[in-house]
Protein backbone atom coordinates (compact mmCIF):
# COMPACT_ATOMS: atom_id res chain seq x y z
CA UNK A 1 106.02 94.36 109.41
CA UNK A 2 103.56 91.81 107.68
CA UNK A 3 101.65 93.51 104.82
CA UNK A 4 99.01 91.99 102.55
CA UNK A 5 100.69 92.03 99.06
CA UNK A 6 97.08 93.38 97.82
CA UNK A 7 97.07 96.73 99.80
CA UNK A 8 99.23 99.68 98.62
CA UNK A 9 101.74 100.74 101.44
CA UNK A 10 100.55 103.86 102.98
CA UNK A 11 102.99 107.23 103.05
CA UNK A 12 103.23 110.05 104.96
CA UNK A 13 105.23 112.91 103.38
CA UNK A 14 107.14 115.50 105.79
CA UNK A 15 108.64 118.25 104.72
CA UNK A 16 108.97 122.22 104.85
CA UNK A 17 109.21 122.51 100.88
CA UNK A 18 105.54 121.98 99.24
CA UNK A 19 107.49 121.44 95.90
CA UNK A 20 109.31 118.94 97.53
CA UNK A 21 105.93 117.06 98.85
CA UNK A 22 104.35 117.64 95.30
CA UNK A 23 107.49 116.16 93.77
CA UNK A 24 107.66 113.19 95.76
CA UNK A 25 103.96 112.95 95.76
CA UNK A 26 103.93 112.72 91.52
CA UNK A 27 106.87 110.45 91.58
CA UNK A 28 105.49 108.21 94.13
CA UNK A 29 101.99 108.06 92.03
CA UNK A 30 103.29 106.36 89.51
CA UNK A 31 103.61 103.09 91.86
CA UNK A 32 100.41 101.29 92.39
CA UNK A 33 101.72 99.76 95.30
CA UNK A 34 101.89 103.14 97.26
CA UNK A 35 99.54 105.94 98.71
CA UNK A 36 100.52 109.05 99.70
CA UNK A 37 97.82 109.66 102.38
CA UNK A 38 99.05 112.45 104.03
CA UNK A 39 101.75 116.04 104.47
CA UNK A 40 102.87 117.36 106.98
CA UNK A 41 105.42 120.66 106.33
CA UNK A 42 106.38 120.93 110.42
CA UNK A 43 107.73 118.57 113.81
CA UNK A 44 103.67 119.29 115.23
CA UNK A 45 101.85 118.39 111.87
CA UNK A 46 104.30 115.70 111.54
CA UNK A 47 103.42 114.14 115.12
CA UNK A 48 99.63 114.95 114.70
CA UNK A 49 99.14 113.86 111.25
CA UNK A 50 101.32 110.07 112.08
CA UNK A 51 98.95 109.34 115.26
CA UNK A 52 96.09 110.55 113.21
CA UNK A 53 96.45 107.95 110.08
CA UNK A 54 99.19 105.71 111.37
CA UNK A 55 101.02 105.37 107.98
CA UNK A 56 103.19 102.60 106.94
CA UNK A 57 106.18 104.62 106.43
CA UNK A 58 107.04 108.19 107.02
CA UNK A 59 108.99 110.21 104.58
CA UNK A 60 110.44 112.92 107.38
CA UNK A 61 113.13 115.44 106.94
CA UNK A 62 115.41 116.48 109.11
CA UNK A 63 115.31 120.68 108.73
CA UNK A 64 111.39 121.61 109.99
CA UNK A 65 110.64 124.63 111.12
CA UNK A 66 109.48 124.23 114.56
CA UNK A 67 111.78 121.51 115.67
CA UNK A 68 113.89 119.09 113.97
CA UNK A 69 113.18 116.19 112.42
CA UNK A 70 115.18 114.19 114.99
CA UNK A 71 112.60 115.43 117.30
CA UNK A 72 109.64 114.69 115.37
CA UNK A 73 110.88 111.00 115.16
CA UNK A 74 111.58 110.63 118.68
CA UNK A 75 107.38 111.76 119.53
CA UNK A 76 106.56 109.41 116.98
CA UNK A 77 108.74 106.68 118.34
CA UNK A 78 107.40 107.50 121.85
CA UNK A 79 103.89 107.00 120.41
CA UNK A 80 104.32 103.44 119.40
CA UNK A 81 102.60 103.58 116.68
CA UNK A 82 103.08 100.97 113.53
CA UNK A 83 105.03 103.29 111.06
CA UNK A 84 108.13 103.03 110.10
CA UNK A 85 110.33 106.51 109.76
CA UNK A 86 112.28 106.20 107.00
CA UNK A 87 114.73 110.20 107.05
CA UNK A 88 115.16 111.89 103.33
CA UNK A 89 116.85 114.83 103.71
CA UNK A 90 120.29 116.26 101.78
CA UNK A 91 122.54 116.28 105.27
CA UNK A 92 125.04 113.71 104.40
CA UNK A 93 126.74 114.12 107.65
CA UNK A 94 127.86 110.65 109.60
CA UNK A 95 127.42 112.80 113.44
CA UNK A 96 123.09 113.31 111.82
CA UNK A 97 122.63 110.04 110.53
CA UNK A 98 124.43 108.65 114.02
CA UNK A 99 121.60 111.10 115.51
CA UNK A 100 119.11 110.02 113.39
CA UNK A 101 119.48 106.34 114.50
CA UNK A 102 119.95 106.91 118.16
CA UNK A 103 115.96 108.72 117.99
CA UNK A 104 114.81 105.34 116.26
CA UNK A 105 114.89 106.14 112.68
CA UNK A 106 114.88 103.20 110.66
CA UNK A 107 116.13 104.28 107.75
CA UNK A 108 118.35 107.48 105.80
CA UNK A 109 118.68 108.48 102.46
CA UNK A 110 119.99 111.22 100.66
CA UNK A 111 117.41 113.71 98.70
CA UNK A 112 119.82 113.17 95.60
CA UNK A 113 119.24 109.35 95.27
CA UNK A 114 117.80 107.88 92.12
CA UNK A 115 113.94 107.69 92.13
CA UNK A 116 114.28 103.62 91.38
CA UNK A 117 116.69 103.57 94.77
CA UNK A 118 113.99 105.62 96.58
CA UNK A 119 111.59 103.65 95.39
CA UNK A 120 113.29 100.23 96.96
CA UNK A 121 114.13 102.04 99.87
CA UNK A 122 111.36 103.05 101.18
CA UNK A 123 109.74 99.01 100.27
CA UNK A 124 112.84 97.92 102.57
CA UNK A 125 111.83 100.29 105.35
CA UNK A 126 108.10 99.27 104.66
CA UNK A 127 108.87 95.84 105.07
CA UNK A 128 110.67 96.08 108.44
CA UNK A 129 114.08 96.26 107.30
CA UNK A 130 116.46 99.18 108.16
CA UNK A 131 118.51 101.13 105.00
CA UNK A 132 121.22 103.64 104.82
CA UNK A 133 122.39 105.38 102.08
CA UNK A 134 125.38 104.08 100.17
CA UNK A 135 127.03 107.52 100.29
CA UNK A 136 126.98 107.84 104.00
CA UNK A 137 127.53 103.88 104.89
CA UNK A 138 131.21 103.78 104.57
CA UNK A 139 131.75 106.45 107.67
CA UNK A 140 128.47 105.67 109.31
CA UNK A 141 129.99 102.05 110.12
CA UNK A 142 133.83 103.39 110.21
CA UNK A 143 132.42 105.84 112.99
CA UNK A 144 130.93 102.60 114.88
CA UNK A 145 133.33 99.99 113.81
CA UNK A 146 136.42 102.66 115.31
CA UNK A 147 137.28 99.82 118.04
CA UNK A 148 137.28 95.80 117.68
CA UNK A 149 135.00 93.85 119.28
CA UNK A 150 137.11 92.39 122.18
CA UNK A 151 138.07 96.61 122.71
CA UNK A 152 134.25 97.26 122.60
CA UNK A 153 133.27 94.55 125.34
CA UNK A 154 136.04 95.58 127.32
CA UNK A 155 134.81 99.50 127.58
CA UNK A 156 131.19 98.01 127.97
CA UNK A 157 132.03 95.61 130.79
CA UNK A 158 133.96 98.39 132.44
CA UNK A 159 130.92 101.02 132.58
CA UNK A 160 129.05 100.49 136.06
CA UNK A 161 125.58 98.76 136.25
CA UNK A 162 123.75 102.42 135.87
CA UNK A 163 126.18 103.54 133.66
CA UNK A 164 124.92 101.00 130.99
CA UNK A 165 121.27 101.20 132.12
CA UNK A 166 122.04 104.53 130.97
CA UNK A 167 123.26 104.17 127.82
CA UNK A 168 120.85 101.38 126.94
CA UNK A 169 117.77 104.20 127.57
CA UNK A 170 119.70 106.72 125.39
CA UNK A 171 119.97 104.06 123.14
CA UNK A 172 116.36 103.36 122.93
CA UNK A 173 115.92 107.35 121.82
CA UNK A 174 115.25 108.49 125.51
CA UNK A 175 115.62 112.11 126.83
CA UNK A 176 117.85 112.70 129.96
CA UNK A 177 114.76 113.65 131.49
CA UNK A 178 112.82 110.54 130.57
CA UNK A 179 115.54 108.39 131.53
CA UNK A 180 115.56 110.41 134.52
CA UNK A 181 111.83 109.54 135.59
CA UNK A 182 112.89 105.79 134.37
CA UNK A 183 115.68 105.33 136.92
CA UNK A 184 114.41 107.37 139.61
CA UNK A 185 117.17 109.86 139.63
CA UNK A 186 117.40 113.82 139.04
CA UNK A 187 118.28 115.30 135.51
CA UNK A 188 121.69 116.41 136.72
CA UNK A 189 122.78 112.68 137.93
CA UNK A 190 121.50 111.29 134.59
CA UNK A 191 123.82 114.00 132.76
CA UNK A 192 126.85 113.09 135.14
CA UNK A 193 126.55 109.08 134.69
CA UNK A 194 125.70 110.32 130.34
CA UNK A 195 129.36 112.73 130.61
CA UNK A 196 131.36 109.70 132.07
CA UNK A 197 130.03 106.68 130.09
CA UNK A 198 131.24 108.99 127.02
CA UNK A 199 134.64 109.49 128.50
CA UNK A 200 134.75 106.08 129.34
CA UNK A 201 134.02 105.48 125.62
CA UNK A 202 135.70 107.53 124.16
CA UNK A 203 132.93 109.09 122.66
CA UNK A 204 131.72 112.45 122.14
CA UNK A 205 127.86 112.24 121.53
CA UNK A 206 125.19 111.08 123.08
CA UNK A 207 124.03 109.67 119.24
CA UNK A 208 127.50 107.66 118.99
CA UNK A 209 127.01 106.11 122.29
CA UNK A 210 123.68 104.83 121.05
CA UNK A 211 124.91 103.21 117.77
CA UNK A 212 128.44 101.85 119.86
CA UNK A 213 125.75 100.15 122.38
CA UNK A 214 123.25 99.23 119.50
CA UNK A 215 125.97 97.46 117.10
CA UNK A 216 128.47 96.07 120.06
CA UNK A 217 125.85 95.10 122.65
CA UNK A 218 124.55 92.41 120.71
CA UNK A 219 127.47 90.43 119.70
């Protein structure tokens, strides 16, 4: 994402906690080179509030209470718009951060990172780049990184021509419904082609299949 140097980068905060938006709001204040334009404290707001000022980076976490914030990121995502989603939330769990990147979220961090690191994080996401927390990293890519790549191409290769369209759709954040309409098949075929691909794999969730495809596709 290009960005003149002279503009502040624009922020949307999400979350459910108001002391947790007027927290981050103070801390981020003291950084002339970002605005805090906008809260949201639920999925809807969230959604609404993104199309409505188109933010450089959204601050979104994951527990809202109308929807998650996977779901909130996937809209968003859907939308097109410009921002960036950058997830802060205190789930250090690999399976939600595997989640969290197969909806498009472009960065995760921890809610009990140092303000300087959340600071340079969310000018990394800003920027265009993608960051993940140190403290989930290490089994994020040990999660994804569980077969070699001449293993990896092998169980690609062997999926059938759908089978990867498939996974390539989930992979982009997709619903089984949306990739459904995409393909021109019926919900339950799309689930049936999703349950095999995953056995095929190896894998259990939908999320892992996306990052597998993501990091192994494009070797």
């Amino acid at each position: 994402m290009s960005h003149p140097e002279s503009k502040p980068f624009r922020l949307l905060l999400v979350d459910d906690h108001e002391v947790v938006r007027i927290g981050l709001k103070t801390l981020l204040g003291r950084y002339p080179e970002f605005e805090v334009v906008g809260e949201a404290s639920t999925a809807a707001s969230a959604v609404a509030e993104s199309e409505r000022l188109r933010p450089d980076v959204i601050l979104l976490d994951i527990r809202l209470p109308d929807a998650s914030g996977f779901e909130a990121c996937r809209q968003i995502q859907q939308k097109q718009l410009p921002s960036r989603v950058l997830i802060l939330t205190s789930f250090a769990d690999e399976n939600i951060v595997l989640d969290a990147i197969a909806v498009g979220a472009d960065g995760y961090l921890l809610k009990e990172i140092g303000a300087e690191a959340l600071v340079q994080g969310i000018k990394t996401v800003a920027m265009g780049q993608s960051i993940l927390d140190p403290a989930v990293t290490r089994r994020v890519l040990g999660r994804v990184k569980s077969f070699g790549q001449s293993e990896a191409t092998d169980k690609l290769a062997a999926l059938s021509s759908q089978e990867r369209r498939v996974i390539a759709l989930v992979a982009e954040g997709k619903t089984n419904k949306e990739i459904a309409t995409d393909l021109g098949l019926s919900d339950k075929t799309v689930k049936n082609y999703l349950s095999n691909l995953l056995e095929k794999l190896n894998l259990s969730r939908r999320s892992q299949a996306a990052a597998f495809f993501v990091h192994h596709s494009r070797r």
